[in-house]
C-alpha atoms as a PDB file:
ATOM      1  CA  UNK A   1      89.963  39.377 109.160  1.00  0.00           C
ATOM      2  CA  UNK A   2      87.700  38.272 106.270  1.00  0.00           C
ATOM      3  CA  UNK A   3      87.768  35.299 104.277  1.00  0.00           C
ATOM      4  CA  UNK A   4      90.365  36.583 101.555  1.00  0.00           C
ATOM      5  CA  UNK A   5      93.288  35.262  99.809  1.00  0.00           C
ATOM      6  CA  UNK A   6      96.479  36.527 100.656  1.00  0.00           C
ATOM      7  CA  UNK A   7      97.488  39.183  97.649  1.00  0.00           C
ATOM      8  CA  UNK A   8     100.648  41.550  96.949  1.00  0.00           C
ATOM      9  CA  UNK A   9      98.987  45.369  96.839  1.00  0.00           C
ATOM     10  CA  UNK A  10      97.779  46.132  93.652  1.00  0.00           C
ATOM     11  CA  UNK A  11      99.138  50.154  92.878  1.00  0.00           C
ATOM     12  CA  UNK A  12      98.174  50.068  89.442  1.00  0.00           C
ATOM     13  CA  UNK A  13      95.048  51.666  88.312  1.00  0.00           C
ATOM     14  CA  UNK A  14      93.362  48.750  87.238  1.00  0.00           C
ATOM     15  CA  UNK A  15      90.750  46.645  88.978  1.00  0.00           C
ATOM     16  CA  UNK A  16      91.898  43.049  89.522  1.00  0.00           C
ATOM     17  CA  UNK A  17      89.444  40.285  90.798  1.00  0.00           C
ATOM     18  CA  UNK A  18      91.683  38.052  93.179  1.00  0.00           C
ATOM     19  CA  UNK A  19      88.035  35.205  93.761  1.00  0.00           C
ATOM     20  CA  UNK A  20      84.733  35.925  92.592  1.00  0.00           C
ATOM     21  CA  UNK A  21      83.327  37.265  95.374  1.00  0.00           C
ATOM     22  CA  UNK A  22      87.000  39.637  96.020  1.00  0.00           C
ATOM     23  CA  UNK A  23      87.327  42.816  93.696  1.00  0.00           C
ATOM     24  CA  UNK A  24      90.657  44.049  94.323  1.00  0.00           C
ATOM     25  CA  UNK A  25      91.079  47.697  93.375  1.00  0.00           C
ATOM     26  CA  UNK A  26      94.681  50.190  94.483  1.00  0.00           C
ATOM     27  CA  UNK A  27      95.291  47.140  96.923  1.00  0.00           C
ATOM     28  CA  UNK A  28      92.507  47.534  98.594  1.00  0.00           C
ATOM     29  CA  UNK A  29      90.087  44.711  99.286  1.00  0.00           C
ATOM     30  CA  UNK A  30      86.403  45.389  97.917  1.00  0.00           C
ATOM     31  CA  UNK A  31      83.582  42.836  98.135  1.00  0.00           C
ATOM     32  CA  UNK A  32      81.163  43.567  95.144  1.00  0.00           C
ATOM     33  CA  UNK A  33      78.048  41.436  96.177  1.00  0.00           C
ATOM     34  CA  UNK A  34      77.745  43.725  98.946  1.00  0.00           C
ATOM     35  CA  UNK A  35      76.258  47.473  98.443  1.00  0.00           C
ATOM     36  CA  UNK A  36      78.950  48.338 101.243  1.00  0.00           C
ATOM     37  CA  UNK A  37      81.086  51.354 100.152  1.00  0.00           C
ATOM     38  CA  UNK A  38      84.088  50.855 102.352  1.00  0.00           C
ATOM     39  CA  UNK A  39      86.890  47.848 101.570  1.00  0.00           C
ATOM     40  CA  UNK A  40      86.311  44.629 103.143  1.00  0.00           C
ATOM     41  CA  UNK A  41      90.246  43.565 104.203  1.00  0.00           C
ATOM     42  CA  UNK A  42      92.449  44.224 107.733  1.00  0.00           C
ATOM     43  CA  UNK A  43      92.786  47.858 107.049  1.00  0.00           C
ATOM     44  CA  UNK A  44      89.347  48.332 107.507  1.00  0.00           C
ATOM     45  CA  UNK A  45      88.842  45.581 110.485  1.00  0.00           C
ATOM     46  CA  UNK A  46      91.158  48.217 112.010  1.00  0.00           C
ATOM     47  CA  UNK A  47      89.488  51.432 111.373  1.00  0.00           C
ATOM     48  CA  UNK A  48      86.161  49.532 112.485  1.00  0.00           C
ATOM     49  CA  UNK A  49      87.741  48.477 116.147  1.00  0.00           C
ATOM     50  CA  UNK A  50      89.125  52.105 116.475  1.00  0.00           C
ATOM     51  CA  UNK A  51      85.962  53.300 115.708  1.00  0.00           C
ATOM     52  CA  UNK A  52      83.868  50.794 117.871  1.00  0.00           C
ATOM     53  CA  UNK A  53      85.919  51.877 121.209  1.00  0.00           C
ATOM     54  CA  UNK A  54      85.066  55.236 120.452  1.00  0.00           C
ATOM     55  CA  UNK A  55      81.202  54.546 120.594  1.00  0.00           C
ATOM     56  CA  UNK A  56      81.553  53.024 123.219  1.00  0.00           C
ATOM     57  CA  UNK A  57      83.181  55.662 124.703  1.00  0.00           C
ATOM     58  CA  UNK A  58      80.471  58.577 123.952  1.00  0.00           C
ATOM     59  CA  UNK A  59      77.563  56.209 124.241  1.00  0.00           C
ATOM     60  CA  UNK A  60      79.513  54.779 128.117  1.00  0.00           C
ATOM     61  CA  UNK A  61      78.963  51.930 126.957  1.00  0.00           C
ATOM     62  CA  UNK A  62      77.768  49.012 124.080  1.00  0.00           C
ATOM     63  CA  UNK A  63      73.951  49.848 124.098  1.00  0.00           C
ATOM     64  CA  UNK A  64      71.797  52.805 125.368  1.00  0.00           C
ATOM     65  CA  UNK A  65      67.906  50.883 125.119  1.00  0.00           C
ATOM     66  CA  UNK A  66      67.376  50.042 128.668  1.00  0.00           C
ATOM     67  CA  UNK A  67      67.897  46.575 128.468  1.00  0.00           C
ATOM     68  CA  UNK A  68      68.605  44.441 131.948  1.00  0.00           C
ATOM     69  CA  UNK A  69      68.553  40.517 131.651  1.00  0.00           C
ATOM     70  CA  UNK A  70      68.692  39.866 127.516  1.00  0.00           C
ATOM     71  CA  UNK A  71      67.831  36.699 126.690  1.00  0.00           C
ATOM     72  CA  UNK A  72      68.701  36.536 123.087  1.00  0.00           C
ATOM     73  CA  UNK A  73      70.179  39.589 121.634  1.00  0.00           C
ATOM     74  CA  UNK A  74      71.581  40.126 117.740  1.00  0.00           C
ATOM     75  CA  UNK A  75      73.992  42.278 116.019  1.00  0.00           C
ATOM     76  CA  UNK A  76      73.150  42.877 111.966  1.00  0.00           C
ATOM     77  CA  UNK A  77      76.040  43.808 109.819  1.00  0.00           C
ATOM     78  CA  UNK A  78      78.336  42.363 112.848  1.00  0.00           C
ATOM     79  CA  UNK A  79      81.682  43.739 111.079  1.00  0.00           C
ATOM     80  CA  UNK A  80      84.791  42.679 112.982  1.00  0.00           C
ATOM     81  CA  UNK A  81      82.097  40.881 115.484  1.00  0.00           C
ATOM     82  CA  UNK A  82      84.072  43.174 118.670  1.00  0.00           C
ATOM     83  CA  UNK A  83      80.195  44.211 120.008  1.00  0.00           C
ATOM     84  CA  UNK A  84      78.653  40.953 119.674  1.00  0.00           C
ATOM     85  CA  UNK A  85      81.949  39.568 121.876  1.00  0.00           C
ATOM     86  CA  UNK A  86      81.524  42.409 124.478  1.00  0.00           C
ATOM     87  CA  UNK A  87      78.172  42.121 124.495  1.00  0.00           C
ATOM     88  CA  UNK A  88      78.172  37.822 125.323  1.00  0.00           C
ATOM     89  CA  UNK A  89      80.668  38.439 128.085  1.00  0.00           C
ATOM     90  CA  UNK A  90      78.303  41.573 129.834  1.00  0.00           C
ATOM     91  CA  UNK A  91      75.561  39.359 129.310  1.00  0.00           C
ATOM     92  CA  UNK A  92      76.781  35.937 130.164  1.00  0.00           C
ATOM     93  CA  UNK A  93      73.013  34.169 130.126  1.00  0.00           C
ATOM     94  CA  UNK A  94      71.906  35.726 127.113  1.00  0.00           C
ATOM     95  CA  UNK A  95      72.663  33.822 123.612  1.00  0.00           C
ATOM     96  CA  UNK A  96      74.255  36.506 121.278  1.00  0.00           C
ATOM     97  CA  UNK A  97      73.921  35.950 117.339  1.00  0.00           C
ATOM     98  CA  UNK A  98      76.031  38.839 114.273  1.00  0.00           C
ATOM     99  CA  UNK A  99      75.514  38.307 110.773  1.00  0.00           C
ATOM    100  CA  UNK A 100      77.125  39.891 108.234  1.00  0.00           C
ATOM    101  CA  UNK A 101      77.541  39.242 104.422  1.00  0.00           C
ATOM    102  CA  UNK A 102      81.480  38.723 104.677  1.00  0.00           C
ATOM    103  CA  UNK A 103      80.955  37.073 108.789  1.00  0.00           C
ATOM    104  CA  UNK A 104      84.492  37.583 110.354  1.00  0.00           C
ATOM    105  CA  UNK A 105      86.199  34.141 111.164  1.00  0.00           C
ATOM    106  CA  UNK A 106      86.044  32.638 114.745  1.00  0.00           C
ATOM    107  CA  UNK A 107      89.449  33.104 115.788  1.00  0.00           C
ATOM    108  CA  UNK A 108      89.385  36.861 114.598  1.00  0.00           C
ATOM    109  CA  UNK A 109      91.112  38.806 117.484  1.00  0.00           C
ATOM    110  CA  UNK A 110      87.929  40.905 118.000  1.00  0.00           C
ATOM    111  CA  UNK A 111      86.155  38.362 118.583  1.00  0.00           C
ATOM    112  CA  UNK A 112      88.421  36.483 121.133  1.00  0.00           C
ATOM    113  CA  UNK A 113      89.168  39.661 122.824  1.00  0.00           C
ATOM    114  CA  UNK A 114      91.857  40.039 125.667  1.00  0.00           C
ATOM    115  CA  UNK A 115      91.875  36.401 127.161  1.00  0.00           C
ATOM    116  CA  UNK A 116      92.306  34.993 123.788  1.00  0.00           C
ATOM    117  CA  UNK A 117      89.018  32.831 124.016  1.00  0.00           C
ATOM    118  CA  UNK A 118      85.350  33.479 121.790  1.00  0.00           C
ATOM    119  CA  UNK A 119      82.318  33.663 124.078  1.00  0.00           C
ATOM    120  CA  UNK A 120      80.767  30.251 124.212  1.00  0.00           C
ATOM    121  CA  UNK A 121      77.286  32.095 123.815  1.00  0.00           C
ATOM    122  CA  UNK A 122      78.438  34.267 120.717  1.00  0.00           C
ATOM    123  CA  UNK A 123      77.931  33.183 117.385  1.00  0.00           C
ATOM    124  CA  UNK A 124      78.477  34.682 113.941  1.00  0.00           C
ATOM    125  CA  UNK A 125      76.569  33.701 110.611  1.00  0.00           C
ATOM    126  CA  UNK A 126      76.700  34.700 107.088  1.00  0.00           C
ATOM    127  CA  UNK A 127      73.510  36.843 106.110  1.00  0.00           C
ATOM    128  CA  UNK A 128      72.242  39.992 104.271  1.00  0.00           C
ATOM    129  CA  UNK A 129      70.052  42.547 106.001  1.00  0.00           C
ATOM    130  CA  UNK A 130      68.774  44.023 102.715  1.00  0.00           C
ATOM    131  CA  UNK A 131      67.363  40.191 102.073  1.00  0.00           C
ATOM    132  CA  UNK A 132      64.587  40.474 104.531  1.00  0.00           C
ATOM    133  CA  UNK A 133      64.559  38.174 107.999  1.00  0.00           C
ATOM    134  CA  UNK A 134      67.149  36.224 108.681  1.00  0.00           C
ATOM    135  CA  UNK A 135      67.370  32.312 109.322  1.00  0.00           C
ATOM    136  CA  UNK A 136      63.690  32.050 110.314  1.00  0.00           C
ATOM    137  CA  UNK A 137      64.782  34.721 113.301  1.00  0.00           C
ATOM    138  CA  UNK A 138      61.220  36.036 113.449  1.00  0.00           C
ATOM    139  CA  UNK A 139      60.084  37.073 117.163  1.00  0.00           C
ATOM    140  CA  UNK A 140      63.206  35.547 118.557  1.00  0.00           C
ATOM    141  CA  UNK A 141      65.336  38.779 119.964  1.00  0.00           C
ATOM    142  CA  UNK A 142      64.941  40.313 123.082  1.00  0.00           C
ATOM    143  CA  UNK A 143      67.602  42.898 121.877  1.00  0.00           C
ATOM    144  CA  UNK A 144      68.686  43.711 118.136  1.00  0.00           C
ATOM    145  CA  UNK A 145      71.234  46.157 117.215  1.00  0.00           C
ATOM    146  CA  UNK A 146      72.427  47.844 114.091  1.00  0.00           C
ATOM    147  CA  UNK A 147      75.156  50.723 113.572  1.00  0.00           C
ATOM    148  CA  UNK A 148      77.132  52.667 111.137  1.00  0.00           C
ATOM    149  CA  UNK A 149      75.383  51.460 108.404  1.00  0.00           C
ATOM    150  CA  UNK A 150      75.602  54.989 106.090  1.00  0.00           C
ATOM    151  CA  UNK A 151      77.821  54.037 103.170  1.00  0.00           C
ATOM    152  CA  UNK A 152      76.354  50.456 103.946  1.00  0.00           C
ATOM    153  CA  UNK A 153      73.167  50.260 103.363  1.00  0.00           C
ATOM    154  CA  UNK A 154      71.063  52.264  99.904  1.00  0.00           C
ATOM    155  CA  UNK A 155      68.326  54.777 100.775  1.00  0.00           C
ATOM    156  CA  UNK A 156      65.512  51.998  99.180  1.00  0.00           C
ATOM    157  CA  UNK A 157      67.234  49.263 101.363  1.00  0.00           C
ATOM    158  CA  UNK A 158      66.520  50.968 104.979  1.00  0.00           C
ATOM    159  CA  UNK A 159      63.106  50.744 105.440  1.00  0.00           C
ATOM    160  CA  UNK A 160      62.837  47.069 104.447  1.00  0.00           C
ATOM    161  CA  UNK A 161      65.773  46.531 106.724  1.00  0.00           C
ATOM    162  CA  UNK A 162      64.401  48.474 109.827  1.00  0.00           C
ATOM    163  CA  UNK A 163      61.391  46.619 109.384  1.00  0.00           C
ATOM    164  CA  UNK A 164      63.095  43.160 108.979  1.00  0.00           C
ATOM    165  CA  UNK A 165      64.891  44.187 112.177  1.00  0.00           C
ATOM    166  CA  UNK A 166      61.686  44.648 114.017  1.00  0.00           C
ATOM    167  CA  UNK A 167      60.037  41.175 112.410  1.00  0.00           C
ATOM    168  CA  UNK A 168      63.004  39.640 114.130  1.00  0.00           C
ATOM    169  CA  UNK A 169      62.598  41.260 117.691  1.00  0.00           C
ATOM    170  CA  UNK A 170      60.573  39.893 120.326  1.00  0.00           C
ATOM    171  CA  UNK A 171      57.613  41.507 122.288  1.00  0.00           C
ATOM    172  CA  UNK A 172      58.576  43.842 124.210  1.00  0.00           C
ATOM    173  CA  UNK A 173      61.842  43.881 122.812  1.00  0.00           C
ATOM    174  CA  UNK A 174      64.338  46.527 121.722  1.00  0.00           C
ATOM    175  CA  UNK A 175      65.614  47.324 118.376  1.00  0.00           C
ATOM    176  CA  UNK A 176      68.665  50.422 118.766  1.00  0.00           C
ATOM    177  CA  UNK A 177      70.515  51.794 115.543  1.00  0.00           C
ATOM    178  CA  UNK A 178      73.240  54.338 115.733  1.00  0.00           C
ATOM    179  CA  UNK A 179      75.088  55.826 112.851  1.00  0.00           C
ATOM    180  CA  UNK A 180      76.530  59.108 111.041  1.00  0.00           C
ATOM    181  CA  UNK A 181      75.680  62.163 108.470  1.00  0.00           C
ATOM    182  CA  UNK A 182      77.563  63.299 105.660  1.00  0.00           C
ATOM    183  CA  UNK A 183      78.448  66.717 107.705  1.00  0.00           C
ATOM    184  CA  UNK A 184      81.553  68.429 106.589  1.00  0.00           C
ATOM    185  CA  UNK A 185      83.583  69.196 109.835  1.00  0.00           C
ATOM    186  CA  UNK A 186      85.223  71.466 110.352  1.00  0.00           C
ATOM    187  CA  UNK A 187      82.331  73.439 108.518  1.00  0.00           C
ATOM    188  CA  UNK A 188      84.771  75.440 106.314  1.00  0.00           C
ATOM    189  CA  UNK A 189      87.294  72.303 105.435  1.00  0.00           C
ATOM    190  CA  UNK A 190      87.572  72.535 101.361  1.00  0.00           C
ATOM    191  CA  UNK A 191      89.463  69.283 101.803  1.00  0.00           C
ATOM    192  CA  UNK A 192      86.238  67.190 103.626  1.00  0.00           C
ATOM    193  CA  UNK A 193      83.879  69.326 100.812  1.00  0.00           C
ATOM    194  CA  UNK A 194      85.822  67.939  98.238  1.00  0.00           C
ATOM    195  CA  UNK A 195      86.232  64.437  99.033  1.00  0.00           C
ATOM    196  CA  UNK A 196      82.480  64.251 100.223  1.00  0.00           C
ATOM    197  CA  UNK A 197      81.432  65.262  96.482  1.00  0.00           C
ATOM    198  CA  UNK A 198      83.813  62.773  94.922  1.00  0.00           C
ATOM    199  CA  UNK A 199      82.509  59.958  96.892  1.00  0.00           C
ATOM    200  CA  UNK A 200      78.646  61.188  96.038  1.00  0.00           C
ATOM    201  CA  UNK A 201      79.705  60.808  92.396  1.00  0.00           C
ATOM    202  CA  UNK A 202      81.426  57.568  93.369  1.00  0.00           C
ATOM    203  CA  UNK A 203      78.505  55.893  94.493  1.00  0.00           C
ATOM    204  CA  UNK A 204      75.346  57.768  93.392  1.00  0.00           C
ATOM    205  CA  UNK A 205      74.460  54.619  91.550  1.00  0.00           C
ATOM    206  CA  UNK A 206      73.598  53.019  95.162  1.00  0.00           C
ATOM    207  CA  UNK A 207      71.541  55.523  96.603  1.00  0.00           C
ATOM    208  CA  UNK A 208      73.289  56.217  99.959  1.00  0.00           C
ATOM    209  CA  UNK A 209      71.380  57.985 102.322  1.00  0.00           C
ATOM    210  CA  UNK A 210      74.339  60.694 103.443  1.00  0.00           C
ATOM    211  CA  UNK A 211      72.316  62.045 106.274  1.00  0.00           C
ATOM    212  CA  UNK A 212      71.482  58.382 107.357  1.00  0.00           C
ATOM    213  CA  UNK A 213      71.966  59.664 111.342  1.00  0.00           C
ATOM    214  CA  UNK A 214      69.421  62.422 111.572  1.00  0.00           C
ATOM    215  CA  UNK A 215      66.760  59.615 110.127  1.00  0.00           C
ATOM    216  CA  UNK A 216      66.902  56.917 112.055  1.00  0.00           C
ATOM    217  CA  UNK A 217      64.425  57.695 114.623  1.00  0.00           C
ATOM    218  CA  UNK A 218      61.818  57.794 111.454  1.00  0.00           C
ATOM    219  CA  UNK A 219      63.154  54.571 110.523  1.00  0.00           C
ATOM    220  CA  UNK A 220      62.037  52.939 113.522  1.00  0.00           C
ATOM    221  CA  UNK A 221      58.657  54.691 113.854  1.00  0.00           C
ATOM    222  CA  UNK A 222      58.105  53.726 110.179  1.00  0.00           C
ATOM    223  CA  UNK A 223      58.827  49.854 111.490  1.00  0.00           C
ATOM    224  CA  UNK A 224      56.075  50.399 114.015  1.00  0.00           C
ATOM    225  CA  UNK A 225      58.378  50.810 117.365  1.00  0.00           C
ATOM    226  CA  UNK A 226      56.960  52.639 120.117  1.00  0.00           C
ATOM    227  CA  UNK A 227      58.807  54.169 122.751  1.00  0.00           C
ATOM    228  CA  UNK A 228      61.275  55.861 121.009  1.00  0.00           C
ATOM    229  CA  UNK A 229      64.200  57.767 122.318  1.00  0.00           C
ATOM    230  CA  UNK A 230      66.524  59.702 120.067  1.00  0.00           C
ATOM    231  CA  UNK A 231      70.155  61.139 121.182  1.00  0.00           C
ATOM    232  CA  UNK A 232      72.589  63.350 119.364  1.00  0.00           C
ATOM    233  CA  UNK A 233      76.193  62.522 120.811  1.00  0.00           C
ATOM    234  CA  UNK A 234      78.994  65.458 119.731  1.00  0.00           C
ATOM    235  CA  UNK A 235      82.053  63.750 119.640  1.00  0.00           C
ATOM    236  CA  UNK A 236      85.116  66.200 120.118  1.00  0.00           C
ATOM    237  CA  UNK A 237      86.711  66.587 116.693  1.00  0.00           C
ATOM    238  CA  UNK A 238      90.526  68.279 115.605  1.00  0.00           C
ATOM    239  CA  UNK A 239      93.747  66.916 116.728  1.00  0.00           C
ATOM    240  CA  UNK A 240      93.626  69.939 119.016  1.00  0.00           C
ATOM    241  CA  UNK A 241      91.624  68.177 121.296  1.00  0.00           C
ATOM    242  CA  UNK A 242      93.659  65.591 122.774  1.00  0.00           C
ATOM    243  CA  UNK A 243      93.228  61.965 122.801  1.00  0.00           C
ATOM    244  CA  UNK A 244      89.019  62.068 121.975  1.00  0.00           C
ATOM    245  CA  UNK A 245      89.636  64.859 119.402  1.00  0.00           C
ATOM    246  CA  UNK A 246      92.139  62.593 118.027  1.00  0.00           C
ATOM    247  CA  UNK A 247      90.655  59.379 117.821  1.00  0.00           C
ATOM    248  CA  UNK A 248      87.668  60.916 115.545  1.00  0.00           C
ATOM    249  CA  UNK A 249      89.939  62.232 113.387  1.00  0.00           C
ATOM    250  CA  UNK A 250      91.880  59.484 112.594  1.00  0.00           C
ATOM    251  CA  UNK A 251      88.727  57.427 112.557  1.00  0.00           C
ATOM    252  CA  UNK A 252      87.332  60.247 109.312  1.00  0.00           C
ATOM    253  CA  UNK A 253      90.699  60.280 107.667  1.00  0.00           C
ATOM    254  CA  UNK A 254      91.420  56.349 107.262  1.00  0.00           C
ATOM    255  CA  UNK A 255      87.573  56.392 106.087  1.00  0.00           C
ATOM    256  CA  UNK A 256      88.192  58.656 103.285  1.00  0.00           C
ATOM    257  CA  UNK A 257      91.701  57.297 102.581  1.00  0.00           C
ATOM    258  CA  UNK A 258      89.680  53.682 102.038  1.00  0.00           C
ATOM    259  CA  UNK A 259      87.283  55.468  99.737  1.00  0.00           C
ATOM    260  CA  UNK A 260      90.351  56.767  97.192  1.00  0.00           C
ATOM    261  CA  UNK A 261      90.287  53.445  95.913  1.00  0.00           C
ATOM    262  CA  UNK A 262      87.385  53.413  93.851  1.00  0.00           C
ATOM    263  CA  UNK A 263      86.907  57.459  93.633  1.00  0.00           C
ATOM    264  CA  UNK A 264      90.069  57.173  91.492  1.00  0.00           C
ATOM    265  CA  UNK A 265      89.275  54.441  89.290  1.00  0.00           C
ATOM    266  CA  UNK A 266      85.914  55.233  88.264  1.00  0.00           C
ATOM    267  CA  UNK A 267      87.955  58.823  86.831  1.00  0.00           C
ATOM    268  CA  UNK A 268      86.106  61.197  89.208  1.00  0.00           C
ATOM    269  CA  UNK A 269      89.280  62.101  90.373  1.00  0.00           C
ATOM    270  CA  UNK A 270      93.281  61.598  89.969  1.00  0.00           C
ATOM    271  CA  UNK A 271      94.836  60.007  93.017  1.00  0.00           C
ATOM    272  CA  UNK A 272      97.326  63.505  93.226  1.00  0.00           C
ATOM    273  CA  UNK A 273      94.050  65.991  93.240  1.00  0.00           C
ATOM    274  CA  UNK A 274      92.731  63.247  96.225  1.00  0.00           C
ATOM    275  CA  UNK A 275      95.917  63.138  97.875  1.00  0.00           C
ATOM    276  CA  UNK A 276      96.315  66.822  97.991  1.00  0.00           C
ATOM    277  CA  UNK A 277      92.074  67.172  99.431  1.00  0.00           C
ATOM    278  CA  UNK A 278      93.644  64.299 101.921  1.00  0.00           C
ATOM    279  CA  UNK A 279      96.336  66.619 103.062  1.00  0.00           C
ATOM    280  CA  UNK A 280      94.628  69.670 102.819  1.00  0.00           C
ATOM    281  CA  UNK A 281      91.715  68.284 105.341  1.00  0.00           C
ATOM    282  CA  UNK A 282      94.623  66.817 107.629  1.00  0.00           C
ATOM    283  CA  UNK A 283      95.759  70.382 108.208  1.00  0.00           C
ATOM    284  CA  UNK A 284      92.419  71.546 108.441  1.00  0.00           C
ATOM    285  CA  UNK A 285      92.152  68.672 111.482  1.00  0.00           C
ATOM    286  CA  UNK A 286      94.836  70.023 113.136  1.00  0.00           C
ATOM    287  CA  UNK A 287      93.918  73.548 113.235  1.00  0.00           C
ATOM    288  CA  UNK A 288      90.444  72.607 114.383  1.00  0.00           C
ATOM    289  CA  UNK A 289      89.159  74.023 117.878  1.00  0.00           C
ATOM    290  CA  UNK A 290      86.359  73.139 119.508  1.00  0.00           C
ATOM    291  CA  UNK A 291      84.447  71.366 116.888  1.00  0.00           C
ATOM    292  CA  UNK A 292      82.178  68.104 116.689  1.00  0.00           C
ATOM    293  CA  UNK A 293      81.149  65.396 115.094  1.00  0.00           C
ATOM    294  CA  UNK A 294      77.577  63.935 115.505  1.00  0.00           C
ATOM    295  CA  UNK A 295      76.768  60.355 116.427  1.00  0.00           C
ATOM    296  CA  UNK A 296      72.779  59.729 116.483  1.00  0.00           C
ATOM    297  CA  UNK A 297      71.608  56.859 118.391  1.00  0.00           C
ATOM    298  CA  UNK A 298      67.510  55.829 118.295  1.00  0.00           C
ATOM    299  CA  UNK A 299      66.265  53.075 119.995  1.00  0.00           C
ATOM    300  CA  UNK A 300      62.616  51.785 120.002  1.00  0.00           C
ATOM    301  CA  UNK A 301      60.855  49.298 121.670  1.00  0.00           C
ATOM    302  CA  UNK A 302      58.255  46.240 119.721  1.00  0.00           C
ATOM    303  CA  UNK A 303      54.852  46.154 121.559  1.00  0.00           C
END
């Protein structure tokens, strides 16, 4: 839940701006000050919390730096603010800060979780990662974390970031990204190729770094982190797979279903040719077997 006024879905092909900070575009919820590809509204608060239980499934568990008694530990780009939640109730004792540049509200059911009640020690703050250091933050972090930040954050904008990141970390503290490629999977799926071109059309202007995953270890050594550990994590993909086979496919399709939106309005494509590439790479899901998707996670370690 984002700070939005309530709107009827706009099915029309024009763009209609509901606040000036709200771009509304094929009802779907965009916030423009942000480089962030995806919509900012409760469809995507969804696909975020589906897609946050499956880390956490591959990666068994929140984190993978070998952190033990976090003092102060912060989430950049928070999203729904689910982590930061789970992450102040593991670590009770530890003060846990997210910031994103659309901050989810305090009463937002990821962050209250299951008993209905925010972590005392969790807070959430509005803030921009591509801006440098946040609220004087500089050495404060025992623990800072980043993820999924691919059709997030512009090729020129990572570096800077990374090394923001790091400014904000403590000694001897831990700074762990995780995130995606651009992969098309299943390899032969015309309907993934496609929609993967469109959206490089889409938002060529920004500079997205598609194979953002396989770079990340760089990232950090580039920020001066020593220590560094890099994992590749193949997540079962193709509804043929059960329940985890499932979950990653649902996870891709809602992602490129949000990015029809603005594919379709800048005239790269018309929403029947996307709709038939969305169908096509369903079926192409379901007759999947015994494919993957990668998840890269690098963490690295401020001496």
């Amino acid at each position: 839940m984002w700070f939005f006024r309530k709107k009827t879905p706009n099915n029309s092909a024009a763009s209609q701006v509901i606040t000036p900070q709200t771009l509304v575009i094929r009802g779907r919820q965009f916030a423009p000050e942000a480089p962030y590809a995806l919509p900012k509204d409760w469809k995507e608060d969804q696909r975020l919390d589906m897609q946050h239980f499956m880390f956490r499934k591959y990666m068994r568990g929140n984190f993978m730096a070998p952190i033990t008694n976090p003092r102060t530990i912060l989430d950049a780009a928070c999203g729904t603010g689910r982590w930061g939640s789970e992450m102040a109730r593991h670590f009770p004792n530890a003060n846990v800060y997210g910031f994103d540049i659309r901050p989810p509200i305090d009463n937002n059911p990821a962050i209250l979780g299951p008993n209905g009640v925010k972590p005392d020690n969790y807070t959430v703050l509005q803030g921009d990662i591509t801006q440098g250091v946040q609220n004087n933050w500089e050495n404060l972090f025992d623990y800072v974390h980043m993820r999924a930040m691919v059709l997030a954050l512009p090729d020129k904008n990572w570096d800077a970031a990374v090394a923001a990141l790091a400014a904000m970390t403590a000694q001897n503290g831990w700074v762990e990204l995780v995130d995606y490629v651009g992969t098309p999977l299943p390899p032969d799926s015309v309907g993934f190729q496609k929609i993967l071109s469109w959206t490089q059309v889409a938002f060529a202007a920004r500079g997205f770094d598609f194979q953002a995953g396989e770079h990340i270890a760089q990232r950090l050594s580039k920020a001066g982190l020593q220590n560094i550990r890099y994992y590749r994590i193949d997540i079962p993909i193709g509804y043929s797979a059960g329940e985890d086979g499932g979950l990653m496919s649902a996870n891709l399709e809602e992602l490129f279903r949000s990015l029809k939106p603005v594919c379709v309005n800048n005239h790269i494509v018309s929403a029947d040719e996307y709709d038939a590439a969305l169908a096509q790479y369903h079926q192409d899901l379901v007759n999947a077997h015994g494919q993957s998707y990668p998840l890269y996670v690098a963490y690295g370690q401020k001496i």
